[in-house]
C-alpha atoms as a PDB file:
ATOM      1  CA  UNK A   1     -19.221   2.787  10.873  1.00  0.00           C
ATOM      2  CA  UNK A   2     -16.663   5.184   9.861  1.00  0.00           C
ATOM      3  CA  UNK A   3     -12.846   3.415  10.140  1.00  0.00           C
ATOM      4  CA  UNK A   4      -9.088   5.522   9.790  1.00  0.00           C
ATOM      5  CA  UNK A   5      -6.923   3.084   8.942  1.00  0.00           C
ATOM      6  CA  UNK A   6      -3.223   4.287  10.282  1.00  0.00           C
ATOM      7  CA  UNK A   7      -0.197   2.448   8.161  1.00  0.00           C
ATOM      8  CA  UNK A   8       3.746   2.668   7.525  1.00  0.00           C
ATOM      9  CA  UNK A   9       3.905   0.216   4.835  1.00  0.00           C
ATOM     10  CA  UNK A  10       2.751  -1.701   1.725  1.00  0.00           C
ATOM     11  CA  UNK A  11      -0.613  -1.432   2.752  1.00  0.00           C
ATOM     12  CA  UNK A  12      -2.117  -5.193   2.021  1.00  0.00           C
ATOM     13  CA  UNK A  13      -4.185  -5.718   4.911  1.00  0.00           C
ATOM     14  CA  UNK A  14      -5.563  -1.725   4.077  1.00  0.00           C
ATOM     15  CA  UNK A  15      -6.467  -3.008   0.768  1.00  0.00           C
ATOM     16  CA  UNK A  16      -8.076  -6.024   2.367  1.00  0.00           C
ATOM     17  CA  UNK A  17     -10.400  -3.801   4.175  1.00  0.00           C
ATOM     18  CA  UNK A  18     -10.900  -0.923   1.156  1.00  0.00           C
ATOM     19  CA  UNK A  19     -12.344  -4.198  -1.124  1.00  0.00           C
ATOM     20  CA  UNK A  20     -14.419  -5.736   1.922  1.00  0.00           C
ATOM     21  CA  UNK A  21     -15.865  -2.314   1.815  1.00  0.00           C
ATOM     22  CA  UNK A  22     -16.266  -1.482  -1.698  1.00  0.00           C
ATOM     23  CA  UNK A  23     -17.838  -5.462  -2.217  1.00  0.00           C
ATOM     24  CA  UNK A  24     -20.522  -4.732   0.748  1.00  0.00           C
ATOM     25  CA  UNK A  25     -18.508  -7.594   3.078  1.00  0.00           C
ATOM     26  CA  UNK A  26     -17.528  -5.246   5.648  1.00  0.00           C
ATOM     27  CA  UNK A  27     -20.455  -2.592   6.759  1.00  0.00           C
ATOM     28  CA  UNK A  28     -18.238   0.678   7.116  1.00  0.00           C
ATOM     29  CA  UNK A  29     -16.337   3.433   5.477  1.00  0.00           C
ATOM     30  CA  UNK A  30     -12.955   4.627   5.053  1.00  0.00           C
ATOM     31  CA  UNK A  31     -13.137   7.861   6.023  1.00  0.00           C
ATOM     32  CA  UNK A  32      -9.141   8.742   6.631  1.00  0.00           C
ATOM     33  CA  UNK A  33      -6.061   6.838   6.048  1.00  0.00           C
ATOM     34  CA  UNK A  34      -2.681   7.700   8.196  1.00  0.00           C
ATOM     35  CA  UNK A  35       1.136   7.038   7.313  1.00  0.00           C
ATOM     36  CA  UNK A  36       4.061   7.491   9.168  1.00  0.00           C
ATOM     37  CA  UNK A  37       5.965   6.745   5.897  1.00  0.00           C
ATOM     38  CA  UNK A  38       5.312   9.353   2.998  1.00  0.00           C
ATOM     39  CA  UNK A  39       6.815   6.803   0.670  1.00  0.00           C
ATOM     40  CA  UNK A  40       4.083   4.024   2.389  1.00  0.00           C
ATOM     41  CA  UNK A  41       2.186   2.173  -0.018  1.00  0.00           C
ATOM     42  CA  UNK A  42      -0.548   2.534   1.479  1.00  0.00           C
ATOM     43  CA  UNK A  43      -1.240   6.191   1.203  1.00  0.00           C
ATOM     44  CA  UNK A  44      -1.038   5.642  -2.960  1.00  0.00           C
ATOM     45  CA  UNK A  45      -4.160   2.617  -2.145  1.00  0.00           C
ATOM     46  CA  UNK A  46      -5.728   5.412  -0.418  1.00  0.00           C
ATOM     47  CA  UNK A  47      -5.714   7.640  -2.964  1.00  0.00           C
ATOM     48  CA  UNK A  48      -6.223   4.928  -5.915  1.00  0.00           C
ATOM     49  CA  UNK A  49      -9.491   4.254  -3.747  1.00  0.00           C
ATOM     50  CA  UNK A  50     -10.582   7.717  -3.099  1.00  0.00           C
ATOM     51  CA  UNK A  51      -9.815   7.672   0.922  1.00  0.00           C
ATOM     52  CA  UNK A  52      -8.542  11.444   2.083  1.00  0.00           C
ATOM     53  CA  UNK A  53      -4.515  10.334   2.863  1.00  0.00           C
ATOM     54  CA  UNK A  54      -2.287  11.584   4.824  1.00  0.00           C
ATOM     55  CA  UNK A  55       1.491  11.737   5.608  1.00  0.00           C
ATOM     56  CA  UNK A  56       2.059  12.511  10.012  1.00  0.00           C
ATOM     57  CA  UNK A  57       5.456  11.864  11.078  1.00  0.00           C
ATOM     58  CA  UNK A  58       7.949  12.988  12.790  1.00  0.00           C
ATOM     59  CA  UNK A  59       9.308  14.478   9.927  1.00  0.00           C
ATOM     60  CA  UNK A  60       5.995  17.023   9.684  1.00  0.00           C
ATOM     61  CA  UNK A  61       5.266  17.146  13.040  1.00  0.00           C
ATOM     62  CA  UNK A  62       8.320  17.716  15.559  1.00  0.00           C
ATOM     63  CA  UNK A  63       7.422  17.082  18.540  1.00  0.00           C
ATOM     64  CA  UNK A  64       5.486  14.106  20.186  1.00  0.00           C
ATOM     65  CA  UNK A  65       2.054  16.720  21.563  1.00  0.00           C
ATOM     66  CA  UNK A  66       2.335  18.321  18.045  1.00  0.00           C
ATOM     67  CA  UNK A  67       1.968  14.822  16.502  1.00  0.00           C
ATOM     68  CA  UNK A  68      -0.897  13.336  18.430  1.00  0.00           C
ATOM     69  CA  UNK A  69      -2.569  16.613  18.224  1.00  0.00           C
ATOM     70  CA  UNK A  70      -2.152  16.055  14.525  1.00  0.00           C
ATOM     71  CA  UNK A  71      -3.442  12.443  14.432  1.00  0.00           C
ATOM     72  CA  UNK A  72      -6.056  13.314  16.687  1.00  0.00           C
ATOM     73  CA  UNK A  73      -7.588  16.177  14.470  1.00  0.00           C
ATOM     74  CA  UNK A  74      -7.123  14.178  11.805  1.00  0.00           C
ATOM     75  CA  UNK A  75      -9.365  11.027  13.452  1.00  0.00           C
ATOM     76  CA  UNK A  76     -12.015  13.776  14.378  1.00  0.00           C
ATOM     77  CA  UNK A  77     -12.146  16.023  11.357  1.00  0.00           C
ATOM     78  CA  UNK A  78     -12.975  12.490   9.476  1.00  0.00           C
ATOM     79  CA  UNK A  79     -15.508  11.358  12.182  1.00  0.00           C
ATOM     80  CA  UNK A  80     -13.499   8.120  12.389  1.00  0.00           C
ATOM     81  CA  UNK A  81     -15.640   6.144  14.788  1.00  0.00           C
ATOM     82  CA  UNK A  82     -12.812   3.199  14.877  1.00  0.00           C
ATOM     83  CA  UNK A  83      -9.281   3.191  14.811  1.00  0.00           C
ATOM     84  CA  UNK A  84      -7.256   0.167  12.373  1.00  0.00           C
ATOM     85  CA  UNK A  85      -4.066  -0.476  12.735  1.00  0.00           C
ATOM     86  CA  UNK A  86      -2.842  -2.058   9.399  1.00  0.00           C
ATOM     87  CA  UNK A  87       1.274  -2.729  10.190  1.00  0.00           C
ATOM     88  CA  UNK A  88       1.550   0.922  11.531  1.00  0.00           C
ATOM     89  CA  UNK A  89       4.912   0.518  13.600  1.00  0.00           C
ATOM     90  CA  UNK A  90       4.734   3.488  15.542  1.00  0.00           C
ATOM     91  CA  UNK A  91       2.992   4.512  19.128  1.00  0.00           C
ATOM     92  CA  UNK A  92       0.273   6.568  19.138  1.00  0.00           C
ATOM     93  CA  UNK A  93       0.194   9.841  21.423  1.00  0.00           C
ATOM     94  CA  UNK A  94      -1.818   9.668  24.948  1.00  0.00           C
ATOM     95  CA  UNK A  95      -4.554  12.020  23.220  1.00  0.00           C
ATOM     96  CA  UNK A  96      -5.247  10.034  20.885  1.00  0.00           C
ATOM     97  CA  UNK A  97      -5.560   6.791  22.829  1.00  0.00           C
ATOM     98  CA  UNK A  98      -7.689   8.862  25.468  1.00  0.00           C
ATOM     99  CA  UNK A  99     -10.058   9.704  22.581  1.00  0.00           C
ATOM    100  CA  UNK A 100     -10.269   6.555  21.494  1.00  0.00           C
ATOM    101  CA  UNK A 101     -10.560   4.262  24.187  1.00  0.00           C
ATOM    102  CA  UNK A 102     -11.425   0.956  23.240  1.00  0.00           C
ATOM    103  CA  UNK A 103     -11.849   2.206  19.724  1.00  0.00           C
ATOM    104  CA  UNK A 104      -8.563   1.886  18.436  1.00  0.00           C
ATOM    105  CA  UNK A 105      -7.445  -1.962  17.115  1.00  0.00           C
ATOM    106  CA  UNK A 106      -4.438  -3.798  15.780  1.00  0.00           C
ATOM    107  CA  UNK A 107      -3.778  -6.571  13.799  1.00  0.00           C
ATOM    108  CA  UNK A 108      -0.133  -8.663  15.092  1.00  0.00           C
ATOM    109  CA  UNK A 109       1.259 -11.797  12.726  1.00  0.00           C
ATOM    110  CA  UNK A 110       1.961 -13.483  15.567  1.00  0.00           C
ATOM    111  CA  UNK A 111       0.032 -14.983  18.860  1.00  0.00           C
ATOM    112  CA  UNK A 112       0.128 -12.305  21.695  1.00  0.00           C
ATOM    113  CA  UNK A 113       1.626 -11.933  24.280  1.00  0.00           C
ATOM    114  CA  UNK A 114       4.700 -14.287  22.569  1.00  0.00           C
ATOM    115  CA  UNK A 115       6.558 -12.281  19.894  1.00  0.00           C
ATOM    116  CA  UNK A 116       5.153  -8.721  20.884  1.00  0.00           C
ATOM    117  CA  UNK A 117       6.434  -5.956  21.909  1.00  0.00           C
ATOM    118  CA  UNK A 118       9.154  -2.958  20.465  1.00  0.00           C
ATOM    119  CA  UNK A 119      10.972  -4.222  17.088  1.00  0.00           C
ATOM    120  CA  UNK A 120       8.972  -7.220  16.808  1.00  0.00           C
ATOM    121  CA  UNK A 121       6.987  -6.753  13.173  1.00  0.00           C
ATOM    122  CA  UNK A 122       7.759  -8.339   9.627  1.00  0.00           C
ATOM    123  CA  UNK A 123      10.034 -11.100   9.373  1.00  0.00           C
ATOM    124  CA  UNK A 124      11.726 -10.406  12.613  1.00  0.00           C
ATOM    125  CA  UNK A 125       8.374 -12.333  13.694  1.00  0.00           C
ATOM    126  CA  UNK A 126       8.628 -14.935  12.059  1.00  0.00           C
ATOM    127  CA  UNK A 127      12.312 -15.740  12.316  1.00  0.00           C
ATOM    128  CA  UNK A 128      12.018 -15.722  16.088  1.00  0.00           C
ATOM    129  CA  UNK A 129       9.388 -18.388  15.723  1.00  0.00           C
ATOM    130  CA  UNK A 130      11.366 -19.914  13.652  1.00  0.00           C
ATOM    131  CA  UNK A 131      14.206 -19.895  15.994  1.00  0.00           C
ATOM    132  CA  UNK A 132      12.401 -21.081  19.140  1.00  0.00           C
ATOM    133  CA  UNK A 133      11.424 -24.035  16.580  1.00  0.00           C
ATOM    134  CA  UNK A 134       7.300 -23.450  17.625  1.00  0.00           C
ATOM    135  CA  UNK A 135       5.097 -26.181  16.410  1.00  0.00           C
ATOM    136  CA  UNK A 136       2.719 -22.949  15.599  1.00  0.00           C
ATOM    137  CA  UNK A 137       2.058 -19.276  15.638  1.00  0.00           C
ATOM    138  CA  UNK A 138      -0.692 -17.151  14.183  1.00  0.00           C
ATOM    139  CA  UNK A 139      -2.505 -13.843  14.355  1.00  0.00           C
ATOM    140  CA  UNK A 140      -4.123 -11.573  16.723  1.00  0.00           C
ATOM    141  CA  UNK A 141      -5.978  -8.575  16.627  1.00  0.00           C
ATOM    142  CA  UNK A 142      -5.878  -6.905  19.756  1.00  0.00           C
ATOM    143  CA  UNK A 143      -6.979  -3.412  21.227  1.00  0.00           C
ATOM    144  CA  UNK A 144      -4.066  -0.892  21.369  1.00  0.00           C
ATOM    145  CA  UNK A 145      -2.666   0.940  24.776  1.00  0.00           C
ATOM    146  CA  UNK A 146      -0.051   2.736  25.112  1.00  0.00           C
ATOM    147  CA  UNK A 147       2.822   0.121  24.854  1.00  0.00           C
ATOM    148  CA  UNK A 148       3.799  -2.282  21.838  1.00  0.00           C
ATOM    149  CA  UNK A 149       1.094  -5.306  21.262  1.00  0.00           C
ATOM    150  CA  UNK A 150       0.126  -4.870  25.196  1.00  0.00           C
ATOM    151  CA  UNK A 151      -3.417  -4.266  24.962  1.00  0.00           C
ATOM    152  CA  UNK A 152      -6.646  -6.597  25.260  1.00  0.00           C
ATOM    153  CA  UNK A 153      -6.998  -9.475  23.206  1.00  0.00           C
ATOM    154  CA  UNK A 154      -9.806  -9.368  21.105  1.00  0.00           C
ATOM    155  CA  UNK A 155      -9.554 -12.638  18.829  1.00  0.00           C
ATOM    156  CA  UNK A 156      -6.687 -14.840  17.587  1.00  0.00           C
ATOM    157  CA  UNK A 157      -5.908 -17.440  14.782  1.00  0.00           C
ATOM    158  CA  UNK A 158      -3.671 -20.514  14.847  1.00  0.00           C
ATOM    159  CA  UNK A 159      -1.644 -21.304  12.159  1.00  0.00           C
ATOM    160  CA  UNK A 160       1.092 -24.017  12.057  1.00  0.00           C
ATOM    161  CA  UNK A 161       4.844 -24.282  11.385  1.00  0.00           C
ATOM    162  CA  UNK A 162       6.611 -26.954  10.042  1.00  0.00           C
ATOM    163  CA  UNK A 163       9.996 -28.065  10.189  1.00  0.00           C
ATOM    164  CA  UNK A 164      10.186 -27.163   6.404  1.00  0.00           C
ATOM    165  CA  UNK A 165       9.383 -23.224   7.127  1.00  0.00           C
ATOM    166  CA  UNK A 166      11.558 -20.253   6.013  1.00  0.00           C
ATOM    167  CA  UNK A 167      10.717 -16.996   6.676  1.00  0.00           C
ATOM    168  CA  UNK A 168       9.384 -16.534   3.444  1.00  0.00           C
ATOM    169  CA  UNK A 169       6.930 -19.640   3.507  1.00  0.00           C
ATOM    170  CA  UNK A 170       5.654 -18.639   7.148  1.00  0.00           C
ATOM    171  CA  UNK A 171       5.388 -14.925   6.316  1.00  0.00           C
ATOM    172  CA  UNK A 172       3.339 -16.529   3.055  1.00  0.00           C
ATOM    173  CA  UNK A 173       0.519 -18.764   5.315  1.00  0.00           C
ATOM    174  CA  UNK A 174       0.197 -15.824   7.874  1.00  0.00           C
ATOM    175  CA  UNK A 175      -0.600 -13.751   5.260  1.00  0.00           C
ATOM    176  CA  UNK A 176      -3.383 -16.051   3.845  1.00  0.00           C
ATOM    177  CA  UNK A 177      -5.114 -16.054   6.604  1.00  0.00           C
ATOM    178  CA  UNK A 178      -4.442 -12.856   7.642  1.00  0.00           C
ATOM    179  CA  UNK A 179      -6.934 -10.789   5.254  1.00  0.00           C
ATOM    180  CA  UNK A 180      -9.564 -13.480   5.953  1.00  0.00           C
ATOM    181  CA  UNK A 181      -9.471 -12.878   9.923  1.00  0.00           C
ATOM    182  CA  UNK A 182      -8.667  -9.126   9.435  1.00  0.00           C
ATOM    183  CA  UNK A 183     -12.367  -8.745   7.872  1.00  0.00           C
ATOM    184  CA  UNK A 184     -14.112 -11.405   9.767  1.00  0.00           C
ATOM    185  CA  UNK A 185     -12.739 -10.064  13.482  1.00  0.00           C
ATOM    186  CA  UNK A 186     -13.556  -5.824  12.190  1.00  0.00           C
ATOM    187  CA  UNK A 187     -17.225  -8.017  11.779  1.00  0.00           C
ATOM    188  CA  UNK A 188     -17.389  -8.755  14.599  1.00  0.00           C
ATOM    189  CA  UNK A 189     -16.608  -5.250  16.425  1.00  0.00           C
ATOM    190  CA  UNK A 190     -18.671  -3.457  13.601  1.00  0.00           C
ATOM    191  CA  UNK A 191     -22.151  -5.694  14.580  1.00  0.00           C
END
C-alpha cells in the first residue's frame, strides 16, 4: 500500500512509519510526504529517506481551491492509496477529502472527542488534561472529515496521569506509546 504522509512539524511519528517501512514491520510505501511548514522537520526525514517532499501552504498556494487542488495532485501523481496525518495542523480542502474518503487518517495525543478540536495539538493537550486534573488520557487515531479531530474513531490507547505530571512528563509517556500504536493501528487498516 502506497501512504502520503502530510506534516507541519518535527516529523517523529513520520519517522516512526519511514523505519516500520524500511525494517519490513509495516507492509507499505512512502510514496509522497506533505508540509505546510517549509522549515518542517519532516520534509528534511523525507528527503534523508528518499520520499519525494514537498512544501503546500498558503504561502505557495493562495487561495484555499488552489491549495487542495495542489494537495490533491500531489496524492494522485504519487498513487497514494492512504492518507497519514503525522501532527499536520491544518484542514484539508473538500477535494481532497472527497477523493479520499475513508482513506485519509490521523493520529490525536489525546482521547477523542475530549481535547479535540481547533488549537488543541502539542502541549496545549496536555496542559488541559492537566488542568481538568484527569486520572488519564491517551491516543487516538481517527479518520479525518472536514472539521478538527471530528471524524470516526478508528482505535484508541489509554495512558495514565498522575498527580506528579508536567507537561513535559505527559507529553514524554504519550509519546512512548505513541510510535508503538501509530504502526500497530496503520496494521491494522493496511491488512
Amino acid at each position: 500500500m502506497n501512504l502520503g504522509i502530510l506534516a507541519s512539524h518535527r516529523g517523529t511519528n513520520f519517522q516512526a512509519i519511514i523505519d516500520a517501512c524500511n525494517e519490513g514491520i509495516l507492509n507499505a510505501k512512502i510514496t509522497v510526504a506533505i508540509s505546510n511548514n517549509s522549515n518542517a522537520l519532516a520534509l528534511g526525514r523525507a528527503k534523508e529517506a528518499g520520499i519525494p517532499a514537498f512544501h503546500l501552504s498558503g504561502n505557495t498556494h493562495p487561495g484555499p481551491n488552489e491549495l487542495d487542488s495542489a494537495i490533491l495532485e500531489t496524492l494522485t501523481s504519487h498513487d497514494v492509496d492512504l492518507v497519514v496525518l503525522v501532527g499536520y495542523l491544518k484542514k484539508l480542502g473538500t477535494r481532497t477529502l472527497a477523493h479520499f474518503d475513508h482513506r485519509i487518517v490521523n493520529i490525536h495525543p489525546a482521547l477523542l472527542p475530549s481535547y479535540g478540536g481547533k488549537g488543541m495539538f502539542g502541549t496545549k493537550i496536555h496542559q488541559a488534561v492537566l488542568d481538568n486534573k484527569e486520572s488519564e488520557t491517551g491516543i487516538t487515531m481517527h479518520y479525518v472529515d472536514g472539521e478538527y479531530d471530528t471524524g470516526d474513531i478508528i482505535a484508541q490507547v489509554r495512558v495514565p496521569v498522575s498527580q506528579s505530571d508536567t507537561v513535559s512528563t505527559l507529553e514524554n509517556k504519550i509519546l512512548q506509546h505513541e510510535h508503538q500504536f501509530l504502526i500497530a493501528t496503520l496494521n491494522q487498516l493496511i491488512n
